[in-house]
Protein backbone atom coordinates (compact mmCIF):
# COMPACT_ATOMS: atom_id res chain seq x y z
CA UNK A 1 121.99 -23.55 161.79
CA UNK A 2 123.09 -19.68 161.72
CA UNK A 3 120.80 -17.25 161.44
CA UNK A 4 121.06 -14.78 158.06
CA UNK A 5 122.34 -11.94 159.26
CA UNK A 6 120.74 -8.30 157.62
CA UNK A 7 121.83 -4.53 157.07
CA UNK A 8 118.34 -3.79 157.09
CA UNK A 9 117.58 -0.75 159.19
CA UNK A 10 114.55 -0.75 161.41
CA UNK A 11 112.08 2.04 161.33
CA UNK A 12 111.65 1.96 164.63
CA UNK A 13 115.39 2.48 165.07
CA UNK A 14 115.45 5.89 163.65
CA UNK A 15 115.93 9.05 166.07
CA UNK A 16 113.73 12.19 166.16
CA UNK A 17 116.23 13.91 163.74
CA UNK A 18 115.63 10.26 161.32
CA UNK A 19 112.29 10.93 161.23
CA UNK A 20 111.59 14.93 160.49
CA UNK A 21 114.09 14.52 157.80
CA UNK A 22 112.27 11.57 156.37
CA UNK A 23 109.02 13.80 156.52
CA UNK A 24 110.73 16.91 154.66
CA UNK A 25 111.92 14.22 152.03
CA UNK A 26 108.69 12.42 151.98
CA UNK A 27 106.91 15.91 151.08
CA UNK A 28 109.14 17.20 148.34
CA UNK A 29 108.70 13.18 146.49
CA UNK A 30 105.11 13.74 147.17
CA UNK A 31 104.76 16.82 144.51
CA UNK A 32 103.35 14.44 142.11
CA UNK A 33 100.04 14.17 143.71
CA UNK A 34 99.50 18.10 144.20
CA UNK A 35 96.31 18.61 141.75
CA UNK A 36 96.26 21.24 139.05
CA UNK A 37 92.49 22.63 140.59
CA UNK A 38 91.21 25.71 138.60
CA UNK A 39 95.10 27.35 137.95
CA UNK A 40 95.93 28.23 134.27
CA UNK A 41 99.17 27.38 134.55
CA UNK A 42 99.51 23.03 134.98
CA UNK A 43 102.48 23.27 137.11
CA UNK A 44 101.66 26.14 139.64
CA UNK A 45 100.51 24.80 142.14
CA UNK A 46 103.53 22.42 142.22
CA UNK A 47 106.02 25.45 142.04
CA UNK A 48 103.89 26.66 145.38
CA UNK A 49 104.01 23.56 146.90
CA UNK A 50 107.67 23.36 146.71
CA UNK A 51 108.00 26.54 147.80
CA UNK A 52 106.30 26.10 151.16
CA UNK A 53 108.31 22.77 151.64
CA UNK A 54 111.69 24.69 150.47
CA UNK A 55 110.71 27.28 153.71
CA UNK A 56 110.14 24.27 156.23
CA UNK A 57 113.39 22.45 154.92
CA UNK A 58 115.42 26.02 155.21
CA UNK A 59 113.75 26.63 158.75
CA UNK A 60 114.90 23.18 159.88
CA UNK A 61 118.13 22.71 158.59
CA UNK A 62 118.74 26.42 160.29
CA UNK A 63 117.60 25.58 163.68
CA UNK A 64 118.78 21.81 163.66
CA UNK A 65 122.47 23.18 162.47
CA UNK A 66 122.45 26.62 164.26
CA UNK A 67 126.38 27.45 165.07
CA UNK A 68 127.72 24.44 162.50
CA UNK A 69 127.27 26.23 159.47
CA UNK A 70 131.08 25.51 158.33
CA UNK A 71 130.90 22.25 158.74
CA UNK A 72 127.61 21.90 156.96
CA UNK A 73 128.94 23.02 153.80
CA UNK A 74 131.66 21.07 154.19
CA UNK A 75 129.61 18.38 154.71
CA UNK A 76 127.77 19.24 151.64
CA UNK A 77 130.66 20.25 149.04
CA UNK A 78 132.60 16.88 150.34
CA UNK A 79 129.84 14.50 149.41
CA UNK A 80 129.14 13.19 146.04
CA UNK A 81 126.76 15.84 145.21
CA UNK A 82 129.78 17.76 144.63
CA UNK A 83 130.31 18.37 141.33
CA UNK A 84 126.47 18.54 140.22
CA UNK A 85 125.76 21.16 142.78
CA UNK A 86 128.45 22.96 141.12
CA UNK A 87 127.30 22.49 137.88
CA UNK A 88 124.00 23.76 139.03
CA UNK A 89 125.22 26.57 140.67
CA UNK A 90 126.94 27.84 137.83
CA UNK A 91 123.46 26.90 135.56
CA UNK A 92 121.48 29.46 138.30
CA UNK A 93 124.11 32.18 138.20
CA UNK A 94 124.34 31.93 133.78
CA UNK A 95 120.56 31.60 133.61
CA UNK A 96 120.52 34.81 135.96
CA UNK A 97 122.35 37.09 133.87
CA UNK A 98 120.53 36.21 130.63
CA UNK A 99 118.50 38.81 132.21
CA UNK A 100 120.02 41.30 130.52
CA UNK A 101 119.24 40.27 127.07
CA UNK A 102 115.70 38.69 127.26
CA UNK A 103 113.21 39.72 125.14
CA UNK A 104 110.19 39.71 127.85
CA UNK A 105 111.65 40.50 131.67
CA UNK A 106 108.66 39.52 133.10
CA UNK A 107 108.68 35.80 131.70
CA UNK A 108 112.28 35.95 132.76
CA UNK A 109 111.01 36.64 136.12
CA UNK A 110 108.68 33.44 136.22
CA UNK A 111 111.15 31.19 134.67
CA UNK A 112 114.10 32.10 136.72
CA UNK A 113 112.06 32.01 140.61
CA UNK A 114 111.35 28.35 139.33
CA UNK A 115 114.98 28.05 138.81
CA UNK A 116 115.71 28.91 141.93
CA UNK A 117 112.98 27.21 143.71
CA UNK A 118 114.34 24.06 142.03
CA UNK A 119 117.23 24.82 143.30
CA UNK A 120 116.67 25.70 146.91
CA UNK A 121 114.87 21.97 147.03
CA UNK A 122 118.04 20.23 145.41
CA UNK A 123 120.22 21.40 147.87
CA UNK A 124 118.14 21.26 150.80
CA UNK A 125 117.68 17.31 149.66
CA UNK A 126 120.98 16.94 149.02
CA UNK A 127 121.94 18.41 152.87
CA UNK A 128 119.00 15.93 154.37
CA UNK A 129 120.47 12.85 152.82
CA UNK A 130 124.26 13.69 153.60
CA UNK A 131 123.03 14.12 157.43
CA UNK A 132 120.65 11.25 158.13
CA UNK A 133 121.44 8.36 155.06
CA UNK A 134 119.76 5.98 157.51
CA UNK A 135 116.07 7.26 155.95
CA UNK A 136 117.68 6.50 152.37
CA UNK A 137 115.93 2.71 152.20
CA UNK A 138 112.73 4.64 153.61
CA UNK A 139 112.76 7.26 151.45
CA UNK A 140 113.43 5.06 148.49
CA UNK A 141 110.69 2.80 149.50
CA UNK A 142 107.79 5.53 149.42
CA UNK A 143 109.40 6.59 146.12
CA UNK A 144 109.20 3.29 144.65
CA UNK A 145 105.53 3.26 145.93
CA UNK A 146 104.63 6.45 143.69
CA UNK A 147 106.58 5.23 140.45
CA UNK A 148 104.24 1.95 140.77
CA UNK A 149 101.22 4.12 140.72
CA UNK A 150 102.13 6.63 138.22
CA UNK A 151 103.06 3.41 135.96
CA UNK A 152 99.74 2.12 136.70
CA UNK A 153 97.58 5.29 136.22
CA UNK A 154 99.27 6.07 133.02
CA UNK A 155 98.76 2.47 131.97
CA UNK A 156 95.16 2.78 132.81
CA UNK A 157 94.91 6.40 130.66
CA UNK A 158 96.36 4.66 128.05
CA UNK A 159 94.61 1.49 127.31
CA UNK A 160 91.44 3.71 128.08
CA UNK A 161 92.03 6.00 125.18
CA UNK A 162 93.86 4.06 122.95
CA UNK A 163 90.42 2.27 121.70
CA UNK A 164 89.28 6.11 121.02
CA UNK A 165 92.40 8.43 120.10
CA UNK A 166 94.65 5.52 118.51
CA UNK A 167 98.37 4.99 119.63
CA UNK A 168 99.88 8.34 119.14
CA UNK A 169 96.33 10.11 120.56
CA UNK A 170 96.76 7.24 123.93
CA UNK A 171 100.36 8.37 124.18
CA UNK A 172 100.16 11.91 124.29
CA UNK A 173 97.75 12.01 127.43
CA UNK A 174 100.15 9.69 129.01
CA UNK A 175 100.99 12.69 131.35
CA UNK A 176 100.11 12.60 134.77
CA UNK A 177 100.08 15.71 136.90
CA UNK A 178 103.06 16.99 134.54
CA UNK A 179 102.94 19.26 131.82
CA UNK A 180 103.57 16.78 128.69
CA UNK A 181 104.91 12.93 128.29
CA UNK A 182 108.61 13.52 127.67
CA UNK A 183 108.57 15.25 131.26
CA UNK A 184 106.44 12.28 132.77
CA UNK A 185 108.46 10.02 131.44
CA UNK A 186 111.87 12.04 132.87
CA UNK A 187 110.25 11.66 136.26
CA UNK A 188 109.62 8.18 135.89
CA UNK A 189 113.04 7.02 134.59
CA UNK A 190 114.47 9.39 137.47
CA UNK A 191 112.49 6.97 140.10
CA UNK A 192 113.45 4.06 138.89
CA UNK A 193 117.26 3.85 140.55
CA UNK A 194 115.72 3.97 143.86
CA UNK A 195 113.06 1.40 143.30
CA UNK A 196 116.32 -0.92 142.08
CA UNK A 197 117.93 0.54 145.39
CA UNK A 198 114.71 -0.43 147.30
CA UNK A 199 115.00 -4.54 145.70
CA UNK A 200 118.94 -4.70 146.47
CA UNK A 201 118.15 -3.39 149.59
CA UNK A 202 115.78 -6.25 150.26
CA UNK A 203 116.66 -9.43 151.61
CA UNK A 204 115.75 -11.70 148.89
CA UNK A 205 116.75 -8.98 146.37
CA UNK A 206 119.90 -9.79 144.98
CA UNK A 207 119.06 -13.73 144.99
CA UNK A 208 116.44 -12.56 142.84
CA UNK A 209 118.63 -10.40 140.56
CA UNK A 210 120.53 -13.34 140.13
């Protein structure tokens, strides 16, 4: 009887290269469980957070590709993040020059380092996955992991205050670590391709499917 042969890649397979790429990955998924603490603003200390990671990824990337720049970016523009890192590009540069006609420059200011910071972190994730795709399945694994508990933690908020607030009242603390429910809800829907990846990657996933 032949054995069922497998894709699967094992972790213990992966190279030193694999694994610090898997690690920058793993941090930027893992802004979900940075805690709001004592800041006024919900979402600052996520916008830090990503900002430290974005300075690791850049310091990485610069040392692990010193003297290949060129064929980074060619790398980069020839994968299938092509045309949304154009797109995105050209979002940064518009959203730039609205400088010039916003009412309050110092909100601008705020607003548009996020930009940017969002940025920098697209395009450093976009450069770790074109290099190593073998930490793909991993990656999509631990991010499968977090949608199942932000499901069940805003399941739990919800049946908790539903009793209390009523349906709308249970809904709109449906939230998370995020600033309202329609963004919560954009980050789950956004982590729900790679748990799908995750159960077609699996070996009894597509029978299942099926």
């Amino acid at each position: 009887m032949k054995e069922k042969k497998t894709s699967s890649i094992s972790f213990n397979s992966l190279s030193g290269a694999n694994y610090a790429s898997l690690t920058l990955l793993a941090l930027y998924v893992l802004v979900d469980f940075i805690p709001r603490g004592d800041s006024i603003d919900f979402n600052g200390p996520q916008w830090l957070y990503l900002s430290v990671v974005n300075l690791f990824a850049v310091i990485y990337l610069y040392n692990a590709n010193r003297g290949r720049i060129n064929e980074v970016n060619q790398q980069f523009t020839g994968s299938l993040a092509q045309m949304p890192s154009r797109m995105y590009t050209i979002f940064c540069i518009l959203s730039g020059l609205s400088f010039f006609v916003a009412f309050n420059k110092n909100e601008f200011v705020v607003c548009y380092a996020r930009c940017i910071i969002a940025f920098i972190a697209f395009a450093n994730t976009a450069t770790l996955l074109t290099q190593t795709r073998r930490v793909l399945p991993f990656l999509a694994q631990i991010v499968s992991l977090i949608l199942f508990y932000n499901v069940f933690q805003a399941l739990q908020i919800f049946f908790n205050d539903v009793g209390e607030l009523g349906f709308d009242g249970a809904v709109l603390n449906m939230k998370g670590v995020t600033g309202n429910k329609n963004i919560f809800a954009s980050a789950i829907v956004v982590k729900i391709p790679f748990t799908l990846y995750s159960f077609m990657k699996g070996e009894n996933g597509k029978e299942y499917l099926i």
